[in-house]
PDB file of N, CA and C in Angstrom:
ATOM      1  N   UNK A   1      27.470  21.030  21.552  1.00  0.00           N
ATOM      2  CA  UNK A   1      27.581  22.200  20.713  1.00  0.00           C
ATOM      3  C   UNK A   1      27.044  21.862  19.319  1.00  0.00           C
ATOM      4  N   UNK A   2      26.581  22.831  18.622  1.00  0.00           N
ATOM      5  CA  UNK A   2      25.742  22.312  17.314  1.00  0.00           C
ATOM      6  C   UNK A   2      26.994  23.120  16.429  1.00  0.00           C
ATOM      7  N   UNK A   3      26.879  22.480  15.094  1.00  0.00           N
ATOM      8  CA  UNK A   3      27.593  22.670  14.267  1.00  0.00           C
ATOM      9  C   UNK A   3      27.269  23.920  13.698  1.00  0.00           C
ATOM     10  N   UNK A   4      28.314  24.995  13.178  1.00  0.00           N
ATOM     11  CA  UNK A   4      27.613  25.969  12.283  1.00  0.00           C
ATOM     12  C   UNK A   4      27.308  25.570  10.818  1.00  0.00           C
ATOM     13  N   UNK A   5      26.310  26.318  10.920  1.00  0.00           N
ATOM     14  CA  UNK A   5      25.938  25.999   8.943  1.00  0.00           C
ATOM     15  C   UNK A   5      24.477  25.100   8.923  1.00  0.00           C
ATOM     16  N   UNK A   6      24.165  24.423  10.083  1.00  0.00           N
ATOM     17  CA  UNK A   6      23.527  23.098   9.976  1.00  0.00           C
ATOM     18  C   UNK A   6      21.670  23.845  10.187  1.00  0.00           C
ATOM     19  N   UNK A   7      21.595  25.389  10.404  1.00  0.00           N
ATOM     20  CA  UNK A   7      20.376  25.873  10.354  1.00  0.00           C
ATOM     21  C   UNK A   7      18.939  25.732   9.750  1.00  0.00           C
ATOM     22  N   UNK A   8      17.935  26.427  10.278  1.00  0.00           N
ATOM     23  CA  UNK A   8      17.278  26.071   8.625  1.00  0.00           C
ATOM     24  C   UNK A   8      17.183  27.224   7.874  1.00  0.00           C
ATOM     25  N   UNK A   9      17.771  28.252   8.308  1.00  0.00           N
ATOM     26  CA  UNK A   9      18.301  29.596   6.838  1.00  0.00           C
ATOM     27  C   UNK A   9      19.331  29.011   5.780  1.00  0.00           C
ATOM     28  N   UNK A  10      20.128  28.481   6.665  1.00  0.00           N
ATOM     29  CA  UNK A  10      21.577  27.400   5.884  1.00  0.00           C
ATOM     30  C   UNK A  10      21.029  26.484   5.186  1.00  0.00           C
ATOM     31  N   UNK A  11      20.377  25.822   5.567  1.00  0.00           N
ATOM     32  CA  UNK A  11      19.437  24.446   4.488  1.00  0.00           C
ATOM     33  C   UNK A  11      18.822  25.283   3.380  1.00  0.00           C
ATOM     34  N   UNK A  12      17.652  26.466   3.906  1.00  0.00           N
ATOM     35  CA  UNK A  12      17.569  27.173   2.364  1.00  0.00           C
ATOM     36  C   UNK A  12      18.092  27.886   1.551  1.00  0.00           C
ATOM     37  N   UNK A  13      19.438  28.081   1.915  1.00  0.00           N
ATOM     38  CA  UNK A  13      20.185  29.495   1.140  1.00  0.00           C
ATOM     39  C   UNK A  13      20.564  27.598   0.239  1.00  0.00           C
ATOM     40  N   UNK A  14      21.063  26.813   0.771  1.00  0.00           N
ATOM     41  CA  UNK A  14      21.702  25.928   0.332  1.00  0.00           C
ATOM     42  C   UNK A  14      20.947  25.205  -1.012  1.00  0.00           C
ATOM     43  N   UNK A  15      19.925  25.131  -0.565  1.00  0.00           N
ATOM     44  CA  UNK A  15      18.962  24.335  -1.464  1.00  0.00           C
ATOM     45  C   UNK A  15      18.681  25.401  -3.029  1.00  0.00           C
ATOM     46  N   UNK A  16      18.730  26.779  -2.531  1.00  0.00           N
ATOM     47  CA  UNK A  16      18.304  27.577  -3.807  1.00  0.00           C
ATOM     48  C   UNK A  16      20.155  27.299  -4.629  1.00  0.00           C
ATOM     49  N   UNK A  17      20.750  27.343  -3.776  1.00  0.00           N
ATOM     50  CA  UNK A  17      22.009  26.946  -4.814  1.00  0.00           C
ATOM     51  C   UNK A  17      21.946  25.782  -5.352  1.00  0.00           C
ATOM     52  N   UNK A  18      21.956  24.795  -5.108  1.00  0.00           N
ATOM     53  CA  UNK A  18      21.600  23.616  -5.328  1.00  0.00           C
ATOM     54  C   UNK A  18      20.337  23.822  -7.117  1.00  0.00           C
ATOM     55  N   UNK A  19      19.126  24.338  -6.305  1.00  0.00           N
ATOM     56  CA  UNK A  19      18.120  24.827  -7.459  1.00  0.00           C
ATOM     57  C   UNK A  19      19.278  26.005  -8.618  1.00  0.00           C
ATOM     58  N   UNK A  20      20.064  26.537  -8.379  1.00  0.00           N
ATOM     59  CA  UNK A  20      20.564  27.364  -9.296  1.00  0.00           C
ATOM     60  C   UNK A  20      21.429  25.999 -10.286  1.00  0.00           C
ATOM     61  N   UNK A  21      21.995  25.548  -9.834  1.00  0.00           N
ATOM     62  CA  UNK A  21      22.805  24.504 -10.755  1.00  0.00           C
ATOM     63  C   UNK A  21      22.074  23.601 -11.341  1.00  0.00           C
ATOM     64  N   UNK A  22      20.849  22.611 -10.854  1.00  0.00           N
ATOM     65  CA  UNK A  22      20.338  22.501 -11.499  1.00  0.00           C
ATOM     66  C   UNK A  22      20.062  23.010 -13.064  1.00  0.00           C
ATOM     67  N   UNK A  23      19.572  24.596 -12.638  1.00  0.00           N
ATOM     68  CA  UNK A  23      19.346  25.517 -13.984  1.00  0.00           C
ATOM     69  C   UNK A  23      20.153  25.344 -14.842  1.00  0.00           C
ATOM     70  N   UNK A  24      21.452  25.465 -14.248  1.00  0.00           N
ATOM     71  CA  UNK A  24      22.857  25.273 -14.831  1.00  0.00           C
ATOM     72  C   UNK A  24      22.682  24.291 -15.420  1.00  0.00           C
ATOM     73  N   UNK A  25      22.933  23.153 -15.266  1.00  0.00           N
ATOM     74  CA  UNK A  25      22.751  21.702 -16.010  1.00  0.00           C
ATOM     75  C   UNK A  25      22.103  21.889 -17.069  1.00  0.00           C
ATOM     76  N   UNK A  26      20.561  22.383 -16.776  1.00  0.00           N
ATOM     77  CA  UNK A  26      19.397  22.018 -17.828  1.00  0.00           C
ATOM     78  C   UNK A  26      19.511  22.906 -19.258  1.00  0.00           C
ATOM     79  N   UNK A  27      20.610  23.869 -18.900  1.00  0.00           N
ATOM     80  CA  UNK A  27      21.321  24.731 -19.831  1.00  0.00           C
ATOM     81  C   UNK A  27      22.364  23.989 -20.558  1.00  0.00           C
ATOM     82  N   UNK A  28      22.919  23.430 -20.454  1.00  0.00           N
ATOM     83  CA  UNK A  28      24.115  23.344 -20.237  1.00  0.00           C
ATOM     84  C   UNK A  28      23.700  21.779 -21.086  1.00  0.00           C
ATOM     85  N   UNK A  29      22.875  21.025 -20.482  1.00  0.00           N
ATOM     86  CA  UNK A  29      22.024  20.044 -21.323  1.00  0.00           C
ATOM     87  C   UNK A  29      21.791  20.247 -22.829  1.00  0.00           C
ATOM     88  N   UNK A  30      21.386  21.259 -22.816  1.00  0.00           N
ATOM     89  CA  UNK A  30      20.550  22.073 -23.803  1.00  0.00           C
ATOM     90  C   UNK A  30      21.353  21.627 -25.277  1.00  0.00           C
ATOM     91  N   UNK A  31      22.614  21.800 -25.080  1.00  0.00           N
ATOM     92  CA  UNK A  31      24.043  21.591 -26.265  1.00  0.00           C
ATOM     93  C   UNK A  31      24.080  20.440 -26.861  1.00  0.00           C
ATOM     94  N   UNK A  32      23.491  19.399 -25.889  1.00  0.00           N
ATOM     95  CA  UNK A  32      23.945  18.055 -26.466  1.00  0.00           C
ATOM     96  C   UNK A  32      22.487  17.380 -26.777  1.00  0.00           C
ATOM     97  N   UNK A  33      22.526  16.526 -27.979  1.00  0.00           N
ATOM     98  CA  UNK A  33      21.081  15.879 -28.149  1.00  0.00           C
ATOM     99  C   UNK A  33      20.603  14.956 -27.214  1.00  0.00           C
ATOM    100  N   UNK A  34      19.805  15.306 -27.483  1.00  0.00           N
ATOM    101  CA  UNK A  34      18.718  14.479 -26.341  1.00  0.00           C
ATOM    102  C   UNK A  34      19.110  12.872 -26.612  1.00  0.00           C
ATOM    103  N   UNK A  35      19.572  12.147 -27.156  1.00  0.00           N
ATOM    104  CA  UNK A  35      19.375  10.842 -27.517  1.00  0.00           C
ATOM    105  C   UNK A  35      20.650  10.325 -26.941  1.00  0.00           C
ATOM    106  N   UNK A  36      21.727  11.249 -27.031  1.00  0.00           N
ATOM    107  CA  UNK A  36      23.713  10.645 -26.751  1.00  0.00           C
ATOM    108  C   UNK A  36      23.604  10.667 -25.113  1.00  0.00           C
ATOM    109  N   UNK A  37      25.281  10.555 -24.774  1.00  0.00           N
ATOM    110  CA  UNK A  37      25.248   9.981 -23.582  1.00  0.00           C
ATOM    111  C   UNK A  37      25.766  11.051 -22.977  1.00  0.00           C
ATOM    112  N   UNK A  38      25.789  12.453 -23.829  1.00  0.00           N
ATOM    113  CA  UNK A  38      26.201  13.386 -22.390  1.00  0.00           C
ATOM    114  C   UNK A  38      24.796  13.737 -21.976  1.00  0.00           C
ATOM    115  N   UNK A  39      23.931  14.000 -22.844  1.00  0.00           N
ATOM    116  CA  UNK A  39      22.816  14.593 -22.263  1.00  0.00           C
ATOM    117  C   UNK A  39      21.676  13.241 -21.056  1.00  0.00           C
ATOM    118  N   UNK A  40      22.671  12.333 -21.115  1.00  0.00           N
ATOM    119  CA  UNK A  40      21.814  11.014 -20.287  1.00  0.00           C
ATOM    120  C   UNK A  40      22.892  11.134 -19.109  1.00  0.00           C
ATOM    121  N   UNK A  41      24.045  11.613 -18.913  1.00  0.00           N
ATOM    122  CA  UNK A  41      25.008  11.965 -17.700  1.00  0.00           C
ATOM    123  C   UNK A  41      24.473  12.987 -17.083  1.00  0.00           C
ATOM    124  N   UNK A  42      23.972  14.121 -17.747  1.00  0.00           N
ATOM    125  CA  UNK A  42      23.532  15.503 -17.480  1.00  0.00           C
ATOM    126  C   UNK A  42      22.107  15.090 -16.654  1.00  0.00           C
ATOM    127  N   UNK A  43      21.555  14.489 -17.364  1.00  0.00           N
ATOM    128  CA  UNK A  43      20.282  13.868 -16.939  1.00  0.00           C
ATOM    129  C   UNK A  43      19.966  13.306 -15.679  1.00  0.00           C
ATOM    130  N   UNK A  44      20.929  12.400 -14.853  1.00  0.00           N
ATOM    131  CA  UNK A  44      20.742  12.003 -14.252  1.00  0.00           C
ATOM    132  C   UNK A  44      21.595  12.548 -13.151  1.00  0.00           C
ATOM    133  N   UNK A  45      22.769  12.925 -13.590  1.00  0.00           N
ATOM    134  CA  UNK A  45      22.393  14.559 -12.605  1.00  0.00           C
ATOM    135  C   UNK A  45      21.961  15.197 -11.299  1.00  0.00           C
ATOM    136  N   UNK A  46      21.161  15.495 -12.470  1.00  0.00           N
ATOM    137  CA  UNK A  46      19.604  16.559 -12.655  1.00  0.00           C
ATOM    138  C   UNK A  46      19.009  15.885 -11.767  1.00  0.00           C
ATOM    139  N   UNK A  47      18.779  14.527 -11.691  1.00  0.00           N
ATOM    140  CA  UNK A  47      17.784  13.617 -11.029  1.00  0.00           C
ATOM    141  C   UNK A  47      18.485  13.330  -9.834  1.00  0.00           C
ATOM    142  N   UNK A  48      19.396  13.529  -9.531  1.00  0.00           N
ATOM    143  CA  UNK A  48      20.367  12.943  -8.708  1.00  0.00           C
ATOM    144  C   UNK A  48      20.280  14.023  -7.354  1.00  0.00           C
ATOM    145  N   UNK A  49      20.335  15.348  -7.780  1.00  0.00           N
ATOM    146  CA  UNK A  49      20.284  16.807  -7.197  1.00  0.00           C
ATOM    147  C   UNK A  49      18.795  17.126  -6.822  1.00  0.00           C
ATOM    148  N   UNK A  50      17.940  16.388  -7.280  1.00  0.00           N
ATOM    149  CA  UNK A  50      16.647  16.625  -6.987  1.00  0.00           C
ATOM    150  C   UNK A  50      16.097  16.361  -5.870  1.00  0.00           C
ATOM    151  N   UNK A  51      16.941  14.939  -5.611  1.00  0.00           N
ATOM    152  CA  UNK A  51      16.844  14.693  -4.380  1.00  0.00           C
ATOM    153  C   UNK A  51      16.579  15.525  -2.659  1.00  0.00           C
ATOM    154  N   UNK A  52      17.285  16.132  -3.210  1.00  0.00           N
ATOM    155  CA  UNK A  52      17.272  17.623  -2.469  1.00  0.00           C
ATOM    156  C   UNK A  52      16.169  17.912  -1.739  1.00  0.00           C
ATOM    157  N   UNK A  53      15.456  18.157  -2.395  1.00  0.00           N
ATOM    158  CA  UNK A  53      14.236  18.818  -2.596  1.00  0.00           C
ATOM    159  C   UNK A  53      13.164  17.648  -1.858  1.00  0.00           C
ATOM    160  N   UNK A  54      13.085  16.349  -2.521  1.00  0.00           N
ATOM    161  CA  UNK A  54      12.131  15.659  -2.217  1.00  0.00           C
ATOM    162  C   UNK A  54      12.824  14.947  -0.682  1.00  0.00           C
ATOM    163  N   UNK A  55      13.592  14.809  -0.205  1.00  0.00           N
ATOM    164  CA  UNK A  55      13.934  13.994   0.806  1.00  0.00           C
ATOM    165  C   UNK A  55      13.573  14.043   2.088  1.00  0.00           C
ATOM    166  N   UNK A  56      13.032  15.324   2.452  1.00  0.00           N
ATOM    167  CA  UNK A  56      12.538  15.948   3.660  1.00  0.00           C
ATOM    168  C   UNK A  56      11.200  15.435   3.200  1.00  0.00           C
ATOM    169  N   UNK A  57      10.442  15.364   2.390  1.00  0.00           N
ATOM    170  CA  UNK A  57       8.672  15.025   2.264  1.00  0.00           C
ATOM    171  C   UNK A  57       8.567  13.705   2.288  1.00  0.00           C
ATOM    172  N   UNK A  58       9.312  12.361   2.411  1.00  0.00           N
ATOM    173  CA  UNK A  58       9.125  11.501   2.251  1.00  0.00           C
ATOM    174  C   UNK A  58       9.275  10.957   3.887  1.00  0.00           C
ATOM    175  N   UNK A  59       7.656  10.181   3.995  1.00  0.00           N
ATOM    176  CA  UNK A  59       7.256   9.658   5.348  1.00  0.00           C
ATOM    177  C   UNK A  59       7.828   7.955   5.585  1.00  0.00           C
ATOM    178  N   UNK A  60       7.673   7.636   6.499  1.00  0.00           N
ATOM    179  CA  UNK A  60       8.504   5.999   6.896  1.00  0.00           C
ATOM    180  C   UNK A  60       6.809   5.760   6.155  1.00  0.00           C
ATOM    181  N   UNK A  61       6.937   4.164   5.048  1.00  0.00           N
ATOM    182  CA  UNK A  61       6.360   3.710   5.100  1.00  0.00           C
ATOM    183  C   UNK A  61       5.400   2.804   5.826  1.00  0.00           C
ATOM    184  N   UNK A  62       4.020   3.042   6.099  1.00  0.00           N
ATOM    185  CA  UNK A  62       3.306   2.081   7.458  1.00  0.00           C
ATOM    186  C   UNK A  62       3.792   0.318   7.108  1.00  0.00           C
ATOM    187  N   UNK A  63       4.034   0.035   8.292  1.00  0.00           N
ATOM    188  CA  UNK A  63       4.456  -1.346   8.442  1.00  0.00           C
ATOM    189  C   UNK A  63       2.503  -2.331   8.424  1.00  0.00           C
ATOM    190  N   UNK A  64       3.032  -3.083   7.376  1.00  0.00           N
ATOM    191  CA  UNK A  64       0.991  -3.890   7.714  1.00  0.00           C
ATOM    192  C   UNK A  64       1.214  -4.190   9.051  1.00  0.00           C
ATOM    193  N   UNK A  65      -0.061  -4.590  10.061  1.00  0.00           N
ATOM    194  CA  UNK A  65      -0.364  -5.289  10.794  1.00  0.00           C
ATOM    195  C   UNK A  65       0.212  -6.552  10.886  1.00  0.00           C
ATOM    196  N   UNK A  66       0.108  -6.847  12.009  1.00  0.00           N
ATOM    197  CA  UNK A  66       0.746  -8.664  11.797  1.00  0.00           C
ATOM    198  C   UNK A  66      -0.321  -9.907  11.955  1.00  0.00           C
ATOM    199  N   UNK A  67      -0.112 -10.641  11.862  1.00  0.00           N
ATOM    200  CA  UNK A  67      -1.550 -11.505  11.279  1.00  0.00           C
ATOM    201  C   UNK A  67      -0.846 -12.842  12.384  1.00  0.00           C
ATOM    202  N   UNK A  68      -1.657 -13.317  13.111  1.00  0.00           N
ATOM    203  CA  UNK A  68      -1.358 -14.439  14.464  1.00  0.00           C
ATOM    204  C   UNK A  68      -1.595 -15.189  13.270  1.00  0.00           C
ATOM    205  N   UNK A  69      -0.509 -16.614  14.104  1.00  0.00           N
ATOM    206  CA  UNK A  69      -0.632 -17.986  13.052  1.00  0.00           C
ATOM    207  C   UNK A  69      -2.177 -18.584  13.654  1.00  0.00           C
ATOM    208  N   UNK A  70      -2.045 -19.558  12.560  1.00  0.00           N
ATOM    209  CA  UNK A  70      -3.458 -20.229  12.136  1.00  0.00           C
ATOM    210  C   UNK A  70      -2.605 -21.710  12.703  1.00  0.00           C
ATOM    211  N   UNK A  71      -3.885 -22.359  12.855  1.00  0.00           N
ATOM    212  CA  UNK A  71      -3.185 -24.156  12.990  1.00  0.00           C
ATOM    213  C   UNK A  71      -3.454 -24.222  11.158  1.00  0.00           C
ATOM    214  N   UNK A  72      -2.854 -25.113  10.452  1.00  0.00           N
ATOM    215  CA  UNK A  72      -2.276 -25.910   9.183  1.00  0.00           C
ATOM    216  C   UNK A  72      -3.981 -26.562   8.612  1.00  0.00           C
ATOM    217  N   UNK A  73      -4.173 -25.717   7.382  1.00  0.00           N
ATOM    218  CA  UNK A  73      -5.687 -26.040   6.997  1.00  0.00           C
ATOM    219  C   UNK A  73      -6.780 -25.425   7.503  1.00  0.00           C
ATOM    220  N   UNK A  74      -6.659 -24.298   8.511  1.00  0.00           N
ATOM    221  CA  UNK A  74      -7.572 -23.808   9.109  1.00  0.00           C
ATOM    222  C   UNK A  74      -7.875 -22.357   8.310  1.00  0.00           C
ATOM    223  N   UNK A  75      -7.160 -21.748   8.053  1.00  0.00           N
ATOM    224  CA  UNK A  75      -7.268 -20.585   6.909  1.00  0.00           C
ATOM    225  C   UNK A  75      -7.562 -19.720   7.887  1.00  0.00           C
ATOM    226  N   UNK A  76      -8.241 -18.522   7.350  1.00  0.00           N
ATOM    227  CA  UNK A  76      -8.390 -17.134   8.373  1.00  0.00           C
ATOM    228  C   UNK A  76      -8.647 -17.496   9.273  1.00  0.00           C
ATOM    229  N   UNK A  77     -10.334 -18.020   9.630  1.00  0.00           N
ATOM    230  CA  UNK A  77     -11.329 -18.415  10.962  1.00  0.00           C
ATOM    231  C   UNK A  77     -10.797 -19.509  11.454  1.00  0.00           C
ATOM    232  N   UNK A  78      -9.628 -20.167  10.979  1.00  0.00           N
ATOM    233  CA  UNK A  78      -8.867 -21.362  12.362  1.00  0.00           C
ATOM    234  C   UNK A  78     -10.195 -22.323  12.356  1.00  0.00           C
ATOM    235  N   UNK A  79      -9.785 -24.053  12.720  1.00  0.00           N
ATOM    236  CA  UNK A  79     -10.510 -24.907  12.555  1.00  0.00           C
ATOM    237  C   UNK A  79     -11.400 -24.946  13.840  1.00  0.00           C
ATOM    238  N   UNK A  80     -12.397 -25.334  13.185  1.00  0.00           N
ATOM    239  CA  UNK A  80     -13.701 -25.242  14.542  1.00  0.00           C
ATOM    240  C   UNK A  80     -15.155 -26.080  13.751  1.00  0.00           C
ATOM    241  N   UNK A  81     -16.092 -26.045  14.698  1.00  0.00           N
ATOM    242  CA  UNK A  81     -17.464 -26.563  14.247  1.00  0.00           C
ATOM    243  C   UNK A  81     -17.838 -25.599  13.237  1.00  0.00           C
ATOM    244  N   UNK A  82     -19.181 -26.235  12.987  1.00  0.00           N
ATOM    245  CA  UNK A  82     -20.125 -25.155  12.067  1.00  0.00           C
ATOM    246  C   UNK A  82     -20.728 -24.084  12.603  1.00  0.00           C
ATOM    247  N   UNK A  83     -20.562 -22.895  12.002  1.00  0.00           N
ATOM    248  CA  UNK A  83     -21.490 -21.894  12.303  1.00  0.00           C
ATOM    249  C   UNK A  83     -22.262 -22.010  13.581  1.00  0.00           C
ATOM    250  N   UNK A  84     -22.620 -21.010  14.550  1.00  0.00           N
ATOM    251  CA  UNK A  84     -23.434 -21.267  15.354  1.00  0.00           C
ATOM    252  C   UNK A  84     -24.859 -21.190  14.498  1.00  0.00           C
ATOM    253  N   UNK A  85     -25.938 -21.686  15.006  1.00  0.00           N
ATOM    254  CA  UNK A  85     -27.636 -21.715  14.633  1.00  0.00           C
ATOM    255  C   UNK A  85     -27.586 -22.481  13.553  1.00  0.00           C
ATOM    256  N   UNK A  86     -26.474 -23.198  12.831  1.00  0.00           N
ATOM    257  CA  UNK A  86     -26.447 -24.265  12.045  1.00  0.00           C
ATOM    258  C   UNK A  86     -26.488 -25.633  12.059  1.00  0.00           C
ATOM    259  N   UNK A  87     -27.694 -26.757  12.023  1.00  0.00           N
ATOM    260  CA  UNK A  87     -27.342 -27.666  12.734  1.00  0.00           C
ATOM    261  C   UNK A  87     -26.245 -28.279  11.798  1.00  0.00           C
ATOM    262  N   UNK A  88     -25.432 -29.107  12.416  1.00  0.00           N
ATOM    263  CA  UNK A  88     -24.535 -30.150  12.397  1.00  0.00           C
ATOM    264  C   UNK A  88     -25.517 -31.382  11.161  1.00  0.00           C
ATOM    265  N   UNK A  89     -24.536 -31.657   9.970  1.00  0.00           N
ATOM    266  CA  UNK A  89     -25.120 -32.696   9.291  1.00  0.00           C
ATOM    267  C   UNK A  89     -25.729 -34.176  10.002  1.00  0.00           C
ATOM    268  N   UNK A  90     -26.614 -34.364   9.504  1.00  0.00           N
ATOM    269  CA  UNK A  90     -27.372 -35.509  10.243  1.00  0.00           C
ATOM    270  C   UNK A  90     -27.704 -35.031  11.697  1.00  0.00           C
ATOM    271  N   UNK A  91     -28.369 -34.470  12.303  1.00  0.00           N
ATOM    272  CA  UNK A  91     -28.740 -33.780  13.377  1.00  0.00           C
ATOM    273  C   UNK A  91     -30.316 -33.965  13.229  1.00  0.00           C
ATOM    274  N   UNK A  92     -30.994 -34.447  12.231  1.00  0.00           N
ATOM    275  CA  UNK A  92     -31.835 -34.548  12.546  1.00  0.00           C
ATOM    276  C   UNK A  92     -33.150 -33.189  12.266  1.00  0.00           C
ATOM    277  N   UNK A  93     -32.628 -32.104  11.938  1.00  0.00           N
ATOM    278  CA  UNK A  93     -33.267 -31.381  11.730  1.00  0.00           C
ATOM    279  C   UNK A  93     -33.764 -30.863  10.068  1.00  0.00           C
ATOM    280  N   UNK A  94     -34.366 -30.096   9.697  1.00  0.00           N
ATOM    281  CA  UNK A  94     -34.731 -29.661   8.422  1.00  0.00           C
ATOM    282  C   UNK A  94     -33.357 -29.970   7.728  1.00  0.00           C
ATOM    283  N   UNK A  95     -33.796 -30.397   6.034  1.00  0.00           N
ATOM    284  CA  UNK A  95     -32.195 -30.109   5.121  1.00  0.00           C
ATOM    285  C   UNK A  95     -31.895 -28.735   4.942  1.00  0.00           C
ATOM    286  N   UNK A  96     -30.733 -28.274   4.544  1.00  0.00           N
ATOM    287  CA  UNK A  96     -30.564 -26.836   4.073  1.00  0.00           C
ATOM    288  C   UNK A  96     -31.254 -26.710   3.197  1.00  0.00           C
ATOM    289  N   UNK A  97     -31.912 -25.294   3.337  1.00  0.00           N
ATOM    290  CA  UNK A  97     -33.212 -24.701   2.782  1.00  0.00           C
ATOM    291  C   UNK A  97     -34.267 -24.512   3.428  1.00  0.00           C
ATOM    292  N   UNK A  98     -34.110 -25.476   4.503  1.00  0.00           N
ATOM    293  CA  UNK A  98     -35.863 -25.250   5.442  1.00  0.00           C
ATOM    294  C   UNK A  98     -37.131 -25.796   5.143  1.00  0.00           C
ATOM    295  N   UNK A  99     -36.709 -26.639   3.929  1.00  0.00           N
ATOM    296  CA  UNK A  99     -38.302 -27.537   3.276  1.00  0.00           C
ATOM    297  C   UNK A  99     -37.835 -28.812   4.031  1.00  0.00           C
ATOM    298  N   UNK A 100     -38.824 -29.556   4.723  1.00  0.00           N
ATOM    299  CA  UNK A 100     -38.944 -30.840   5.038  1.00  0.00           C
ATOM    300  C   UNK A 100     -38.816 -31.990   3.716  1.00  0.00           C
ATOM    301  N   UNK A 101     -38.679 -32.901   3.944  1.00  0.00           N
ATOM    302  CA  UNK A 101     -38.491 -34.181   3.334  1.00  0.00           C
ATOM    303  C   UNK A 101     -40.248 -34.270   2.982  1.00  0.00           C
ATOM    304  N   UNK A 102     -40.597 -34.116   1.215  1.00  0.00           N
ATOM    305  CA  UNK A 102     -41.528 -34.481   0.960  1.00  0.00           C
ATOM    306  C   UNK A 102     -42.457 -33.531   0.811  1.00  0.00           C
ATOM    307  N   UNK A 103     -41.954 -32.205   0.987  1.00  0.00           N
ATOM    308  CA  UNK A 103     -42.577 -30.486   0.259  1.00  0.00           C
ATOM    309  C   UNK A 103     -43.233 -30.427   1.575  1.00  0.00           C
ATOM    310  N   UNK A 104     -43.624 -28.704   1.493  1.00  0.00           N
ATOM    311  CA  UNK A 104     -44.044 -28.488   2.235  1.00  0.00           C
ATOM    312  C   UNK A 104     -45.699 -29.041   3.131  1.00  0.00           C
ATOM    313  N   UNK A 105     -45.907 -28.579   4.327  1.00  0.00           N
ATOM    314  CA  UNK A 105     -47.314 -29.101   4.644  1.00  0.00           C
ATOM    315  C   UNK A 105     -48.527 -28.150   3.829  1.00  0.00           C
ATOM    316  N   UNK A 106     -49.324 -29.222   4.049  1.00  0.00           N
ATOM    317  CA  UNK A 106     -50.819 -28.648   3.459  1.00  0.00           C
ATOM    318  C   UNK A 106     -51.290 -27.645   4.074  1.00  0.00           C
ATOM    319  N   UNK A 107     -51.870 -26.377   2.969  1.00  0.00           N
ATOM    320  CA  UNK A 107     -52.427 -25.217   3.434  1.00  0.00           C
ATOM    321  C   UNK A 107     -53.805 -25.239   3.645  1.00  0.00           C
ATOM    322  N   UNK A 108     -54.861 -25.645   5.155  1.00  0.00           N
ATOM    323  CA  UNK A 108     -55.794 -25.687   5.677  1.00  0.00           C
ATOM    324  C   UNK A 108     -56.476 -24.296   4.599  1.00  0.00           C
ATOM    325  N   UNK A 109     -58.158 -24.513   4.025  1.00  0.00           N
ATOM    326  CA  UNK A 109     -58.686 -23.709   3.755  1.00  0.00           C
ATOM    327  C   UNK A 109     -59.265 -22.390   5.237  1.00  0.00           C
ATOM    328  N   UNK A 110     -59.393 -21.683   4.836  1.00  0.00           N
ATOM    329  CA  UNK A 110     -59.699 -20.870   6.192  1.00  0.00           C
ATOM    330  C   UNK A 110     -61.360 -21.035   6.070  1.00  0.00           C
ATOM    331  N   UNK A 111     -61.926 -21.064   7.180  1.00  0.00           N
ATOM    332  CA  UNK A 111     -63.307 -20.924   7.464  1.00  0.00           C
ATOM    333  C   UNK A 111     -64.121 -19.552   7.195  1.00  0.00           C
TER     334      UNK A 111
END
């Protein structure tokens, strides 16, 4: 059985009362200076009742992704060789950069 009152005509008749006292307060505020401690009771309140209003618009925050462990020193990409199409130091091939040992070869004049 559902409760009476618990509608959603009942939630808005409820909420404009709710919004009427508010008014009330901010009136009612009005008397005391802004700086003392009734108008900082009144104040928060005010803020307190507002709630109201905002509590239905507020979504579950997204949870991040979860991130798989790494082995210790391996950082994002996890420990492994070099790059593929990279040779391996001392391999024997060109240094990084692609110039041979001793500049490039001689440019044949064309015929």
């Amino acid at each position: 059985m559902v409760s009476p009152g618990t509608g959603a005509g009942m939630q808005a008749q409820s909420k404009q009362r709710v919004a009427k006292v508010i008014d009330q307060l901010l009136e009612i505020g009005a008397a005391f200076p802004k700086d003392g401690g009734e108008w900082n009771s009144i104040s928060r309140a005010i803020s307190a009742l507002n709630g109201v209003f905002t509590a239905a618009k507020k979504e579950a925050e997204p949870k991040p992704l979860p991130v798989p462990p790494t082995m210790p020193g391996g950082g994002l990409g996890g420990l492994g060789g070099p790059p593929s199409g990279i040779p391996s130091p001392g391999a024997g091939g060109p240094p990084p950069g692609g110039m041979p040992p001793g500049g490039p070869p001689p440019i044949a004049p064309e015929p």
